[in-house]
C-alpha atoms as a PDB file:
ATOM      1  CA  UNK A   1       5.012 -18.847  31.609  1.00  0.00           C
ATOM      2  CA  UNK A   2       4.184 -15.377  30.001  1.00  0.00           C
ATOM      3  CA  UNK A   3       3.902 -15.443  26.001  1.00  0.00           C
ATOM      4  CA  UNK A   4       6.569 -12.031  26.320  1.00  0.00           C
ATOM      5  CA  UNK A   5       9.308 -14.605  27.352  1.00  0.00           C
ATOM      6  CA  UNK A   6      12.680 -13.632  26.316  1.00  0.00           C
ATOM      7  CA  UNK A   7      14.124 -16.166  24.031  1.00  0.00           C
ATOM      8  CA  UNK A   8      17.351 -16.313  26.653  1.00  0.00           C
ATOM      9  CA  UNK A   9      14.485 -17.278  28.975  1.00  0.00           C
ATOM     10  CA  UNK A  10      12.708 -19.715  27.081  1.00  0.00           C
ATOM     11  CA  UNK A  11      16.297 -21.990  26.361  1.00  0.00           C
ATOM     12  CA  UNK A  12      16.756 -22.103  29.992  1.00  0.00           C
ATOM     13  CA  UNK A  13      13.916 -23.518  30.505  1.00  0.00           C
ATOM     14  CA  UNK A  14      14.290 -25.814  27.718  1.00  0.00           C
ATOM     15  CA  UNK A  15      18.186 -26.750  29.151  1.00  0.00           C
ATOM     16  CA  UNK A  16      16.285 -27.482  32.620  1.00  0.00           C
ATOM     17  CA  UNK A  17      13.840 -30.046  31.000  1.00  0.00           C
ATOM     18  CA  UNK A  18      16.756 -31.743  29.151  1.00  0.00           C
ATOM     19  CA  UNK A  19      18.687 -32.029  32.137  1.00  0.00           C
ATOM     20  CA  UNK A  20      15.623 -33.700  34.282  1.00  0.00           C
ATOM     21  CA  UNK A  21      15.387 -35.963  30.978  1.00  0.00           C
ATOM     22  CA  UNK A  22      18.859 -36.804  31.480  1.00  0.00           C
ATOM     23  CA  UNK A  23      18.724 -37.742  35.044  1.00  0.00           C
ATOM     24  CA  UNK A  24      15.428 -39.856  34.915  1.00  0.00           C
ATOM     25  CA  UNK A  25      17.210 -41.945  32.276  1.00  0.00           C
ATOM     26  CA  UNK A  26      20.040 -42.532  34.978  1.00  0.00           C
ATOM     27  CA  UNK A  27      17.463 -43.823  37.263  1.00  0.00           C
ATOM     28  CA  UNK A  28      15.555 -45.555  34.780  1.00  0.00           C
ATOM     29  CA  UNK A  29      16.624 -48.827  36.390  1.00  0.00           C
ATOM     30  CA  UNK A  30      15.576 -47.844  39.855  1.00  0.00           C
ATOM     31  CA  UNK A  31      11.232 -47.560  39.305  1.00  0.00           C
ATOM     32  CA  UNK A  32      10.277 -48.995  42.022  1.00  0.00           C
ATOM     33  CA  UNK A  33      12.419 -46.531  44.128  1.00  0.00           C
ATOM     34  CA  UNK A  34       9.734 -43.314  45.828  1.00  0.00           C
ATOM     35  CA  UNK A  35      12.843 -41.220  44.855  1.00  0.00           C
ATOM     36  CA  UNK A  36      12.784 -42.488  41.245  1.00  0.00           C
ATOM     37  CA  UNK A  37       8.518 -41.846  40.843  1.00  0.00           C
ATOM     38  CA  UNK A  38       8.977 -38.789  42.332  1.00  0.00           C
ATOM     39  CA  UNK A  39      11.511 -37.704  39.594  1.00  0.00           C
ATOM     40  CA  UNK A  40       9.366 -38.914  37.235  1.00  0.00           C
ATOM     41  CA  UNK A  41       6.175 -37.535  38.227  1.00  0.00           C
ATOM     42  CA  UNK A  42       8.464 -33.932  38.464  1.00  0.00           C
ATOM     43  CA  UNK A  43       9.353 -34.931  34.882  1.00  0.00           C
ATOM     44  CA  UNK A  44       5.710 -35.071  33.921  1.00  0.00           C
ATOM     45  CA  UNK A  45       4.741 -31.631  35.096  1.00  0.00           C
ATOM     46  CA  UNK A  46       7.739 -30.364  33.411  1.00  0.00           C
ATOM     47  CA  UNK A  47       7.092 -31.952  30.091  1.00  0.00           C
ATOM     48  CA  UNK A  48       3.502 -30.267  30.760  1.00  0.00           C
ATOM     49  CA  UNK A  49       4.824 -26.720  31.954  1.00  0.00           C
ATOM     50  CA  UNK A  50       7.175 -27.192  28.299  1.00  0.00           C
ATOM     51  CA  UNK A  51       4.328 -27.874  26.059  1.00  0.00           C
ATOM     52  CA  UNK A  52       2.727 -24.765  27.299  1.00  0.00           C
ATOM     53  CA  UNK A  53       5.426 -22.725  26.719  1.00  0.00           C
ATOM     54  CA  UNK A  54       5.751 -23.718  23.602  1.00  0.00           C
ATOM     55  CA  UNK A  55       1.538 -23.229  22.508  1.00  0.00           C
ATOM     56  CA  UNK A  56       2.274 -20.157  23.876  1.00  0.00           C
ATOM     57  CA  UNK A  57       5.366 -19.207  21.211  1.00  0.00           C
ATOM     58  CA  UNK A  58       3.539 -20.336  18.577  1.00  0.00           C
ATOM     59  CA  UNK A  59       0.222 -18.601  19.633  1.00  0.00           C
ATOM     60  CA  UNK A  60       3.149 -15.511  20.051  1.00  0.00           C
ATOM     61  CA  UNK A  61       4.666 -15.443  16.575  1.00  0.00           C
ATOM     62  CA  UNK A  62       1.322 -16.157  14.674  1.00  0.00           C
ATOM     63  CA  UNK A  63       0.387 -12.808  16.072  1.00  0.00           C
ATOM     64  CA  UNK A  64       3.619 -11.276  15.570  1.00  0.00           C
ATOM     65  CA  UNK A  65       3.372 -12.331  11.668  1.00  0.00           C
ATOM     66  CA  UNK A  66       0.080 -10.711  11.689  1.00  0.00           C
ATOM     67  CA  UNK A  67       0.709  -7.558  12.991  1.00  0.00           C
ATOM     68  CA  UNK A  68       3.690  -7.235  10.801  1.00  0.00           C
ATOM     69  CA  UNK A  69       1.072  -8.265   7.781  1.00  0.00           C
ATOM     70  CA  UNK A  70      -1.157  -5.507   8.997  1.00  0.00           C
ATOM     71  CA  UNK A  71       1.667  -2.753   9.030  1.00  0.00           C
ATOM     72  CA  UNK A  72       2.665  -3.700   5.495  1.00  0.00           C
ATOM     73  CA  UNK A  73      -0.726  -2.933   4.623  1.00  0.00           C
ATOM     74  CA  UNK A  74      -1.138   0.274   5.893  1.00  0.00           C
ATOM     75  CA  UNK A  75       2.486   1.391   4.921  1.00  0.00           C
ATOM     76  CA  UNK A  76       1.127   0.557   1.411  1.00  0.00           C
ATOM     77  CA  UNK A  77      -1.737   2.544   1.275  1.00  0.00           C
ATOM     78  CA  UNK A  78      -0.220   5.481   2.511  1.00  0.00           C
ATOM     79  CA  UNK A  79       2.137   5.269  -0.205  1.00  0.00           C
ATOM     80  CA  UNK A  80      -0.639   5.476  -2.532  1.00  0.00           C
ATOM     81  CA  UNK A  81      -2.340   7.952  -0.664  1.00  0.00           C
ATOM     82  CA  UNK A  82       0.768  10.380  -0.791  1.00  0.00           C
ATOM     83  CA  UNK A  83       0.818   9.416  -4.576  1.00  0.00           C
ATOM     84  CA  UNK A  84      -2.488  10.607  -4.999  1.00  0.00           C
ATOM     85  CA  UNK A  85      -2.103  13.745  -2.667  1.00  0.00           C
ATOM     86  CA  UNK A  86       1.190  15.104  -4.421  1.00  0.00           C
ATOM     87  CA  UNK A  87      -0.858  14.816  -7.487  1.00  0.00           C
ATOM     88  CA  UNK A  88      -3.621  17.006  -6.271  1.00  0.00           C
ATOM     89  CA  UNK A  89      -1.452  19.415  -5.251  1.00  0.00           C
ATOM     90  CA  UNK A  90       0.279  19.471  -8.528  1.00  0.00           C
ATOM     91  CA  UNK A  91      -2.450  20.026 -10.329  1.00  0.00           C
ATOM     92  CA  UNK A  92      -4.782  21.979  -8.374  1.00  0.00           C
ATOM     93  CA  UNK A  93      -4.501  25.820  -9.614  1.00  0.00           C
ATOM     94  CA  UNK A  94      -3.514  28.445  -6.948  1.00  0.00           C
ATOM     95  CA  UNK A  95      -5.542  30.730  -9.646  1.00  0.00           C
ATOM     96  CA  UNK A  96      -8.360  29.925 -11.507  1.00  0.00           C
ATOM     97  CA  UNK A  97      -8.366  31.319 -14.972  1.00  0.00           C
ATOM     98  CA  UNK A  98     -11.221  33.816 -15.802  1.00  0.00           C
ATOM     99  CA  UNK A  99     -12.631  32.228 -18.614  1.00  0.00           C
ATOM    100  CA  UNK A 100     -13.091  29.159 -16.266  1.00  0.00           C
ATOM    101  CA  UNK A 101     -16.158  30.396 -15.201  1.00  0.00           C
ATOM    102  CA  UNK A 102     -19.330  32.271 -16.600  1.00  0.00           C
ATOM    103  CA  UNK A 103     -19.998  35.664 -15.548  1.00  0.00           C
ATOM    104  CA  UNK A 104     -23.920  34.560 -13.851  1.00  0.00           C
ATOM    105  CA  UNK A 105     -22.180  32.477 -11.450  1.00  0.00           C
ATOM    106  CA  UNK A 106     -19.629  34.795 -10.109  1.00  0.00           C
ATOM    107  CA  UNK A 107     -22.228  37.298  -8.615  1.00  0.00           C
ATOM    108  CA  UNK A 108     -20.670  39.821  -6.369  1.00  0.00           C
ATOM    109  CA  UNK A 109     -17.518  37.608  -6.092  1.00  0.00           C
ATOM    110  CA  UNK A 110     -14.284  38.488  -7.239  1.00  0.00           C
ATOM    111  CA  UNK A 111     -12.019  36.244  -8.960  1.00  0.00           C
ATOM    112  CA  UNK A 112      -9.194  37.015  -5.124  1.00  0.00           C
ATOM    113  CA  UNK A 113     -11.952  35.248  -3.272  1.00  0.00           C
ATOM    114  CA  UNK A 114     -12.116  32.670  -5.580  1.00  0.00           C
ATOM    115  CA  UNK A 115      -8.804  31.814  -5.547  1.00  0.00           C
ATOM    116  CA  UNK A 116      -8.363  32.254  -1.659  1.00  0.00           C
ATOM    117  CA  UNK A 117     -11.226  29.552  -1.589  1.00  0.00           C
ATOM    118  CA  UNK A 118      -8.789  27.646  -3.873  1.00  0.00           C
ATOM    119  CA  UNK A 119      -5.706  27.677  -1.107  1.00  0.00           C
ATOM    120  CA  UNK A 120      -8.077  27.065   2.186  1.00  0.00           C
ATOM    121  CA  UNK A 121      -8.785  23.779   0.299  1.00  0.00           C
ATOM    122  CA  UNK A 122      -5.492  23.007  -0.252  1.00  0.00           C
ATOM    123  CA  UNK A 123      -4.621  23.862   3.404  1.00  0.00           C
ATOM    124  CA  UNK A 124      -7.138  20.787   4.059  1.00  0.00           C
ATOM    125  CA  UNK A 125      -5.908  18.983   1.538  1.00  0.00           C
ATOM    126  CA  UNK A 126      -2.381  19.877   3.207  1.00  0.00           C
ATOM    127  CA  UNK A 127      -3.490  19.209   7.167  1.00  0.00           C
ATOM    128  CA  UNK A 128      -5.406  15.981   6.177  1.00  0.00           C
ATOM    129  CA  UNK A 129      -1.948  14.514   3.779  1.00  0.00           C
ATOM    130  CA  UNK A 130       0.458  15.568   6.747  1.00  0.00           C
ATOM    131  CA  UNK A 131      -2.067  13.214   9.811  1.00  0.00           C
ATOM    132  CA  UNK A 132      -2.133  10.138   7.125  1.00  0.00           C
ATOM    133  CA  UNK A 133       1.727  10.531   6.901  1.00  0.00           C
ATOM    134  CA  UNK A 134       2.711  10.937  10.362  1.00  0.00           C
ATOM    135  CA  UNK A 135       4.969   7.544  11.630  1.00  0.00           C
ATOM    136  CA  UNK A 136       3.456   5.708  13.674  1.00  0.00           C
ATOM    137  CA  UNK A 137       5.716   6.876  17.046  1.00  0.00           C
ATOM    138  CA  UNK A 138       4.242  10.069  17.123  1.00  0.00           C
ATOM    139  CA  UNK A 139       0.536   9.876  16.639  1.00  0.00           C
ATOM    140  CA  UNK A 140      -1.213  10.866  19.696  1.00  0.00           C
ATOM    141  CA  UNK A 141      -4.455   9.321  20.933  1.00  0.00           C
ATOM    142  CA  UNK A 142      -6.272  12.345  19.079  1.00  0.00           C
ATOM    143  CA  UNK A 143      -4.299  11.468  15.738  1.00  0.00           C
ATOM    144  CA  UNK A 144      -5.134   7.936  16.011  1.00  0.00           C
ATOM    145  CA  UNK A 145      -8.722   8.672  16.500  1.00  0.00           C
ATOM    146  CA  UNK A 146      -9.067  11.288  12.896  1.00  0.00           C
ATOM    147  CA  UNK A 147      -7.652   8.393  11.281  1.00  0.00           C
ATOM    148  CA  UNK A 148     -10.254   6.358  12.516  1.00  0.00           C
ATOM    149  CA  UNK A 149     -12.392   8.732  11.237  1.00  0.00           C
ATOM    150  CA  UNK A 150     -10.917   9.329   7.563  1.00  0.00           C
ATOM    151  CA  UNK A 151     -11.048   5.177   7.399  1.00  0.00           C
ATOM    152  CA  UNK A 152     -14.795   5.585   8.109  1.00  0.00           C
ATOM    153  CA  UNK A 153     -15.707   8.435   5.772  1.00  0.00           C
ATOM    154  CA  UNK A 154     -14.259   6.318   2.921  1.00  0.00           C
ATOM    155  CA  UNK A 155     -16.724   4.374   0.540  1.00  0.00           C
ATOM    156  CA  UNK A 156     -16.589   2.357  -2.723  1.00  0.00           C
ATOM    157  CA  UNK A 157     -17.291   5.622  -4.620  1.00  0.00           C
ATOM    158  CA  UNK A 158     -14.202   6.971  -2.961  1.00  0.00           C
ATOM    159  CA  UNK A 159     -12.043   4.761  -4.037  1.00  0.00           C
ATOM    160  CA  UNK A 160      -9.366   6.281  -6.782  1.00  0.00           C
ATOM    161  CA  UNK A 161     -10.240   9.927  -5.264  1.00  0.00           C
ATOM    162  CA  UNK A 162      -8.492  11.759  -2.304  1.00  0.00           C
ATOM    163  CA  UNK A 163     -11.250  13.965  -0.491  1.00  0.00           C
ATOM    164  CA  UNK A 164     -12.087  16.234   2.320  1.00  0.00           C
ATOM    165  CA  UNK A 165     -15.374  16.259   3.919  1.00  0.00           C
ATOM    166  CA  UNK A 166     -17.167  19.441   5.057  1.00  0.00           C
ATOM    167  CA  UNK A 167     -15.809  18.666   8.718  1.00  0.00           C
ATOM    168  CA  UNK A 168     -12.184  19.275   6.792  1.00  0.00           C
ATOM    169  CA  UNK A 169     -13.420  22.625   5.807  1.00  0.00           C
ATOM    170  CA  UNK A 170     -14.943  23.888   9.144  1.00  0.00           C
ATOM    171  CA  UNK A 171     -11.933  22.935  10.875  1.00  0.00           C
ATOM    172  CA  UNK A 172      -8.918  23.453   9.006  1.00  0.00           C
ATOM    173  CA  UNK A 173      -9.588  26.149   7.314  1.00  0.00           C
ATOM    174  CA  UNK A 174     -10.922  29.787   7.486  1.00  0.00           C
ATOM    175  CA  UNK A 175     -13.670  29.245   4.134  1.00  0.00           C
ATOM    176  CA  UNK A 176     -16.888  29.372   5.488  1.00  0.00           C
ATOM    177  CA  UNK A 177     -19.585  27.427   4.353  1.00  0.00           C
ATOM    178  CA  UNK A 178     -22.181  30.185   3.921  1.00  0.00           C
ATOM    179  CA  UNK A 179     -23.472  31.366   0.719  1.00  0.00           C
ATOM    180  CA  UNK A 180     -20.058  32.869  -0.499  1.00  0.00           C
ATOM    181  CA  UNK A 181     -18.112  29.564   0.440  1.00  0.00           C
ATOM    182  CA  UNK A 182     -20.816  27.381  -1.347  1.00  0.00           C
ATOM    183  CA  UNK A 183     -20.742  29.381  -4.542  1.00  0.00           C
ATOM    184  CA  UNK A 184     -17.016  29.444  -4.426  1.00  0.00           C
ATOM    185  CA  UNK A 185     -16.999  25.483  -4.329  1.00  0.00           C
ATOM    186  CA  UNK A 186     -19.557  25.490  -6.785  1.00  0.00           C
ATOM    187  CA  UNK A 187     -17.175  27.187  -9.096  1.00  0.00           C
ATOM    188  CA  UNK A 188     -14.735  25.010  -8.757  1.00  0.00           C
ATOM    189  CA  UNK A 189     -17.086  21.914  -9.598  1.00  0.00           C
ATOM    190  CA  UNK A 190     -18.548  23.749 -12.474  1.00  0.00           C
ATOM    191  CA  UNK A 191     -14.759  23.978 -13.612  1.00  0.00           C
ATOM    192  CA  UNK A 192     -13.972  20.410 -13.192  1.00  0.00           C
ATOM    193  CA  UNK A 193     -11.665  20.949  -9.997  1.00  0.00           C
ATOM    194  CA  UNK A 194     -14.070  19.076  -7.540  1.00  0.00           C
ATOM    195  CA  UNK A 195     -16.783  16.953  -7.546  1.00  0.00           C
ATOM    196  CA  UNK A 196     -19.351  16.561  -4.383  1.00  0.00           C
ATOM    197  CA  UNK A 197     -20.698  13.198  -2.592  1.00  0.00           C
ATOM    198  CA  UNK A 198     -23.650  13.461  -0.564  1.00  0.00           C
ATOM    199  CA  UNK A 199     -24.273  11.111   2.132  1.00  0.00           C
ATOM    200  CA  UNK A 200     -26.669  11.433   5.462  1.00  0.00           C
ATOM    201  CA  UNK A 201     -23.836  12.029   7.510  1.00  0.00           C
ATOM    202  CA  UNK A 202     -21.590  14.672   5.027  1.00  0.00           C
ATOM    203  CA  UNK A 203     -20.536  16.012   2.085  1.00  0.00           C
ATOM    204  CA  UNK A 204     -17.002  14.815   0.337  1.00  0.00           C
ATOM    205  CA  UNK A 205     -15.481  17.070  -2.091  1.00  0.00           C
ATOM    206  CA  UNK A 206     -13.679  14.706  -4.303  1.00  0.00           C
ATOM    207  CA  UNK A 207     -10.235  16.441  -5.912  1.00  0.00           C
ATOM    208  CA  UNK A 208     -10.422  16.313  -9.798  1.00  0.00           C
ATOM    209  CA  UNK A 209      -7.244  16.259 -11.792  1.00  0.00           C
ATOM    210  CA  UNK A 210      -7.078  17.198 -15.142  1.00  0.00           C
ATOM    211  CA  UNK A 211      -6.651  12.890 -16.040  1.00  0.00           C
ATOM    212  CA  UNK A 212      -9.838  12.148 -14.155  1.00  0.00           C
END
């Protein structure tokens, strides 16, 4: 019997053994009959066939209880990932003030392109809060998959922090990493906004609020 049983299914089947039980008890006083030891050998294989069935509920709602486990999990860190996001996005400045910032490290940028840097990282911030939000039902296999990837990207130094990685950057938004983009970001570290992890494979930009 499949472990997907219905529940209607499985008390039929249970009614069926309790009905064979019945009638071998009838017969009880008739052993040495061939109809009797067949019944009873049919009994066997049915008391078999039921213990089975039942492994195979128990194996069935241990698994059930798991997943469920799993999903209460997740739904909890997401909470505290949306926490964390709204609070980035509360306090990261759409403009940075100009005394933020000494005059050496500006070079030829101006304070706009500063603060456009400023909004592409929120749009990651933005793209990457709306994929860890997304219910479950409508997550596509490509979905699934960057959420693999965010789980991997995430370290003990992470934890506490919501982050992009460079990856974030190159594809979600239009700031290039080229000189201009990497001063930009270095003005925004400088001014306590960011902080950066190296690793082999990346670089996280760690979001900064004014508490850390």
């Amino acid at each position: 019997m499949a472990s997907t049983a219905t529940l209607s299914d499985l008390m039929q089947v249970f009614q069926t053994k309790i009905d064979l039980v019945k009638d071998s008890l009838l017969l009880k006083n008739g052993l040495s009959d061939p109809d009797c030891k067949e019944m009873l050998s049919t009994l066997r294989c049915s008391v078999q066939e039921l213990q089975v069935a039942v492994t195979l509920l128990h194996t069935e709602i241990k698994q059930q209880k798991q997943a469920l486990d799993k999903l209460k999990d997740l739904n909890a860190r997401f909470e505290s990932f949306t926490e964390r996001v709204n609070h980035v996005r509360n306090n990261l400045p759409e403009h940075l003030p100009s005394q933020e910032h000494p005059q050496y490290m500006k070079g030829r940028m101006t304070y706009e392109m500063i603060n456009r840097a400023v909004a592409e990282i929120n749009k990651a911030l933005t793209y990457k809060h709306n994929i860890l939000r997304m219910p479950l039902r409508r997550q596509s296999i490509q979905v699934k998959n960057q959420l693999v990837i965010y789980k991997e990207q995430e370290s003990k130094d992470t934890d506490g922090y919501f982050f992009i990685v460079s990856d974030d950057i190159i594809a979600n938004t239009n700031l290039k990493l080229d000189n201009t983009g990497r001063n930009c970001l270095t003005i925004l570290r400088h001014c306590g906004r960011i902080k950066e992890q190296h690793s082999k494979q990346t670089v996280r930009y760690l979001i900064l609020s004014d508490e850390t």
